[in-house]
C-alpha atoms as a PDB file:
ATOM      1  CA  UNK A   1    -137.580 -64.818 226.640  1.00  0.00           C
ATOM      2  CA  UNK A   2    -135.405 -64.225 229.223  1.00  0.00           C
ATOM      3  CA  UNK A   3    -131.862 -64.337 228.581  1.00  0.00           C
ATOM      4  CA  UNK A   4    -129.046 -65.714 230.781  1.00  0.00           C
ATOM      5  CA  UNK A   5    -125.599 -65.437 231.352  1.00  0.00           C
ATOM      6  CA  UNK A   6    -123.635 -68.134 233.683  1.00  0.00           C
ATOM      7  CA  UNK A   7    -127.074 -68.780 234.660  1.00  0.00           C
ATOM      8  CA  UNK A   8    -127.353 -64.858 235.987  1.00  0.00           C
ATOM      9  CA  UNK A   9    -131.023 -64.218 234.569  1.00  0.00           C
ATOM     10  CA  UNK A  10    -129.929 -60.824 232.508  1.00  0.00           C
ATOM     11  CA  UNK A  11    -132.979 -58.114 233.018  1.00  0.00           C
ATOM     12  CA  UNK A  12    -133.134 -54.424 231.968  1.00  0.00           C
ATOM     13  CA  UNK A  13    -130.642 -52.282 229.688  1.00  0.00           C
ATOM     14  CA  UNK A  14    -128.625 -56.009 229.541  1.00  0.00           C
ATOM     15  CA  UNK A  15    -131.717 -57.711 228.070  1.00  0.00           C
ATOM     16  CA  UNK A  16    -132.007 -55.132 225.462  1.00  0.00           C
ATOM     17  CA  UNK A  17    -128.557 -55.285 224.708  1.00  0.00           C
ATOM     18  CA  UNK A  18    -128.100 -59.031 224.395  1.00  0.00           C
ATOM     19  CA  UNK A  19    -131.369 -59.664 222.479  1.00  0.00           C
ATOM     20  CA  UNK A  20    -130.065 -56.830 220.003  1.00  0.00           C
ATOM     21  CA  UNK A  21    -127.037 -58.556 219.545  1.00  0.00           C
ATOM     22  CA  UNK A  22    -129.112 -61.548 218.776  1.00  0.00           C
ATOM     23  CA  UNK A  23    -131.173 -59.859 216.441  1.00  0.00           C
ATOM     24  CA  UNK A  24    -128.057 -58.253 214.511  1.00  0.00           C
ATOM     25  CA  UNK A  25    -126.745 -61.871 214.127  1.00  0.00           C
ATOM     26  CA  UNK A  26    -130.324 -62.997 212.911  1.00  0.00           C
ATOM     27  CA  UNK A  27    -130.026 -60.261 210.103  1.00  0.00           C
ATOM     28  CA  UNK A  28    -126.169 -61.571 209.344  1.00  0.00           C
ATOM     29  CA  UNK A  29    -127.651 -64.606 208.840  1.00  0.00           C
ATOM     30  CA  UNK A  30    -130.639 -63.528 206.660  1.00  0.00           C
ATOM     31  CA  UNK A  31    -128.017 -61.311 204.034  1.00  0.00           C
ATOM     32  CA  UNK A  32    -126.098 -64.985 203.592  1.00  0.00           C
ATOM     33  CA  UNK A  33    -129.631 -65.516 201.754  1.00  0.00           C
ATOM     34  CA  UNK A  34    -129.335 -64.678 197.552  1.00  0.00           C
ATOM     35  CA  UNK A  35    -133.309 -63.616 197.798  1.00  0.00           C
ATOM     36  CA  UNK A  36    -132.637 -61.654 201.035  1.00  0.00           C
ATOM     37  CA  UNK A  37    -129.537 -59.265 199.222  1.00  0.00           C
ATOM     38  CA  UNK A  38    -132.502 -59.041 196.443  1.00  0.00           C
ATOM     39  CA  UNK A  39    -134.706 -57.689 197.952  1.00  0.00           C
ATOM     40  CA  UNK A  40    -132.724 -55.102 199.234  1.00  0.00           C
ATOM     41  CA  UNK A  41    -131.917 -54.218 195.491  1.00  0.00           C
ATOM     42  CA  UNK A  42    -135.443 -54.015 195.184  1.00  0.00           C
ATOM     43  CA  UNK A  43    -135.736 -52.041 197.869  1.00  0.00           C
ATOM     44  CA  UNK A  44    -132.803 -49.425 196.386  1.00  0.00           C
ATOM     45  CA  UNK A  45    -134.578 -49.608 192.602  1.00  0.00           C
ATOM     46  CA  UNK A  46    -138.279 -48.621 194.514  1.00  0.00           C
ATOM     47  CA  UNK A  47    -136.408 -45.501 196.715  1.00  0.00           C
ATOM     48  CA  UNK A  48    -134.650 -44.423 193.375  1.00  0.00           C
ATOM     49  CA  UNK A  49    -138.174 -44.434 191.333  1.00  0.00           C
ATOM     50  CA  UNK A  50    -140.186 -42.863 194.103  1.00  0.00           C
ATOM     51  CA  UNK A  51    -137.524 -40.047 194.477  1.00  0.00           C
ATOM     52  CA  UNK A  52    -137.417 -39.467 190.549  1.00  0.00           C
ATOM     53  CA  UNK A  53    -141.439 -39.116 190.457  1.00  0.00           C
ATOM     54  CA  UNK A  54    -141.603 -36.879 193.089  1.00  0.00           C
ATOM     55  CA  UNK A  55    -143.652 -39.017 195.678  1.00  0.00           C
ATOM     56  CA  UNK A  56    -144.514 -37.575 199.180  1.00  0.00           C
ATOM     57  CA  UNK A  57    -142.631 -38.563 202.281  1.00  0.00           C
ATOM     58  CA  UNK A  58    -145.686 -40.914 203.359  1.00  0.00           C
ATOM     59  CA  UNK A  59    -145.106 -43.420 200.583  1.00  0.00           C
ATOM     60  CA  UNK A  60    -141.544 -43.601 201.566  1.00  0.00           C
ATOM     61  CA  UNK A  61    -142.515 -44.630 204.702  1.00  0.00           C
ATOM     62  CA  UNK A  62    -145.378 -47.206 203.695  1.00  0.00           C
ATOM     63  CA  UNK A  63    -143.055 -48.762 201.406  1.00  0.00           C
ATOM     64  CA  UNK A  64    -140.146 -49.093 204.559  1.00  0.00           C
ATOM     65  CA  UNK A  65    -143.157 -50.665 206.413  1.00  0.00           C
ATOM     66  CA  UNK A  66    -143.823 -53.221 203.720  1.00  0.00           C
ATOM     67  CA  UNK A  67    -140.518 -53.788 203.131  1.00  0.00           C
ATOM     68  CA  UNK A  68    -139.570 -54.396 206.689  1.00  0.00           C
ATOM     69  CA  UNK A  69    -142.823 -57.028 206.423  1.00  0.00           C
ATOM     70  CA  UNK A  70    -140.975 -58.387 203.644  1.00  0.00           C
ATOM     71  CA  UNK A  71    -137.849 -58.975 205.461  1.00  0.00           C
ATOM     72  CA  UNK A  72    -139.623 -60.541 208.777  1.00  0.00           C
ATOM     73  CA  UNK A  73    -141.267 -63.136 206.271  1.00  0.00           C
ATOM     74  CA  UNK A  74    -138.176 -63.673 204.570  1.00  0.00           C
ATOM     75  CA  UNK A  75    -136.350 -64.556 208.049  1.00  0.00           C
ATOM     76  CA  UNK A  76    -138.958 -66.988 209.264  1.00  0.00           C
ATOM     77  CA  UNK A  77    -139.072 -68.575 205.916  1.00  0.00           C
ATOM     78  CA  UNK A  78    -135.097 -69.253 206.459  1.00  0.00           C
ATOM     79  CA  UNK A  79    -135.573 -70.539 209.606  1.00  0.00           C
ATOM     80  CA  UNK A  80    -138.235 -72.993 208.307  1.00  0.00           C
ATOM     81  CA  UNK A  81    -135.914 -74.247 205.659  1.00  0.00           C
ATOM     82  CA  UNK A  82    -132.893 -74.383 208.194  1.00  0.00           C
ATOM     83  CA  UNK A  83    -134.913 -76.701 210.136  1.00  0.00           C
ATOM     84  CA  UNK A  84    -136.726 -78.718 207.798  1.00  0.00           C
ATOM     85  CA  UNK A  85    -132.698 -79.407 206.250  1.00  0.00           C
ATOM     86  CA  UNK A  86    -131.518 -79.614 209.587  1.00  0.00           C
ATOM     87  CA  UNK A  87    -134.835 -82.558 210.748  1.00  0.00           C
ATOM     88  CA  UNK A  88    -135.557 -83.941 207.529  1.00  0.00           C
ATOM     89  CA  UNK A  89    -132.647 -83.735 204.979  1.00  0.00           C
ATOM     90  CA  UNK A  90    -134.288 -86.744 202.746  1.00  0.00           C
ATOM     91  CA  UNK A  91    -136.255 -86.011 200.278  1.00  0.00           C
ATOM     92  CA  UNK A  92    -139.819 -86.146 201.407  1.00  0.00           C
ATOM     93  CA  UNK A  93    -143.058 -84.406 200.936  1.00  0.00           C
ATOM     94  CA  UNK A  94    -143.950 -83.117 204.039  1.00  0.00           C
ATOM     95  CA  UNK A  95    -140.230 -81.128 203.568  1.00  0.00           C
ATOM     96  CA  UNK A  96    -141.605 -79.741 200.335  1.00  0.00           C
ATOM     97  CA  UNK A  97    -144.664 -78.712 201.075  1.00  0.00           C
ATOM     98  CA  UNK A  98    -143.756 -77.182 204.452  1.00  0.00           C
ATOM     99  CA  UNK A  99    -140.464 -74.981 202.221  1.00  0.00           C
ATOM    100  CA  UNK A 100    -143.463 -74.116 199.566  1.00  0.00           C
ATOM    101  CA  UNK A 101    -145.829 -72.713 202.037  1.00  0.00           C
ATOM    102  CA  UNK A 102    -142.499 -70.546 203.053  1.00  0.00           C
ATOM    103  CA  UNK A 103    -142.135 -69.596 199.443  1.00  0.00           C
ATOM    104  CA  UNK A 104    -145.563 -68.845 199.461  1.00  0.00           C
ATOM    105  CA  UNK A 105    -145.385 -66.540 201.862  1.00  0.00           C
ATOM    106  CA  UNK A 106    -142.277 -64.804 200.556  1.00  0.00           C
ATOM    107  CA  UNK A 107    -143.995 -64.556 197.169  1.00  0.00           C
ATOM    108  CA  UNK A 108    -147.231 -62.500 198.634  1.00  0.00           C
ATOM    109  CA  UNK A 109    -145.055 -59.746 200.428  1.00  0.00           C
ATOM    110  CA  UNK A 110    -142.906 -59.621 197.010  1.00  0.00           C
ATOM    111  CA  UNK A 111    -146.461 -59.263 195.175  1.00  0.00           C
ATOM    112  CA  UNK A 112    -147.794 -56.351 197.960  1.00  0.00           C
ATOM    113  CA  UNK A 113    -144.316 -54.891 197.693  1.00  0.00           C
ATOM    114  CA  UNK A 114    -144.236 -54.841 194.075  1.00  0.00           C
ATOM    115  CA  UNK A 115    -148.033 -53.647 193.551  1.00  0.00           C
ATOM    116  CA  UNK A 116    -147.435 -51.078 196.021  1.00  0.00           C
ATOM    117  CA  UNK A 117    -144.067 -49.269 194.333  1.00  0.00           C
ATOM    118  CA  UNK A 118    -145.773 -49.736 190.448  1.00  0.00           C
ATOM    119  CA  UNK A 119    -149.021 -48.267 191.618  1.00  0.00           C
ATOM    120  CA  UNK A 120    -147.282 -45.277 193.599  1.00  0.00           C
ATOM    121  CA  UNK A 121    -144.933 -44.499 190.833  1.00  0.00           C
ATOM    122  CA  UNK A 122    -147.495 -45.246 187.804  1.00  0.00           C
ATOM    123  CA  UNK A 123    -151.073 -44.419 189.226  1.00  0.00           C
ATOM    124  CA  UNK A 124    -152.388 -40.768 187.894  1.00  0.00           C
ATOM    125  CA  UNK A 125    -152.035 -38.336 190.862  1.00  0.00           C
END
């Protein structure tokens, strides 16, 4: 993408710069979301277990990657429902089904995420 300013086509350190800012205000956005600021919870509840049962450093760092999965599919499936709402604020099918393919996708991270902390915390060593 490239990013302008007063039509001055912004390259380099700039770029970088502007399409963090962009990306900050994406994740300002996403922690408006009630399942967003719970999965963070769920992210503090997993660290807590893993550091009281002694895990190694690796699953720490597999369960940031999944989690950071997690959040990416919880951020497009806000920006589908903004834009259904925003295109199609009746009632309609096509609305539903395209916010429960969304929650679909949502619900198969939470179900690797969840699988993932239970099995590391639970599963004989």
């Amino acid at each position: 993408m490239n990013l302008r300013r007063n039509n001055i086509q912004i390259k380099g350190a700039g770029h970088v710069i502007q399409a963090t800012g962009y990306s900050l205000a994406g994740f300002r956005v996403l922690m408006r979301e009630e399942a967003a600021r719970l999965e963070v919870v769920m992210l503090l509840v997993a660290l807590v277990s893993f550091y009281i049962a002694g895990v190694a450093w690796l699953h720490y760092f597999i369960l940031a990657a999944i989690f950071f999965v997690l959040l990416c599919v919880e951020a497009i499936n806000t920006a589908i429902e903004l834009i259904v709402d925003r295109t199609s604020p009746e009632i309609s099918e096509y609305g539903k089904q395209t916010k429960d393919l969304g929650s679909f996708a949502v619900f198969c991270m939470l179900a690797v995420f969840s699988i993932y902390s239970l099995l590391v915390v639970f599963a004989p060593t």
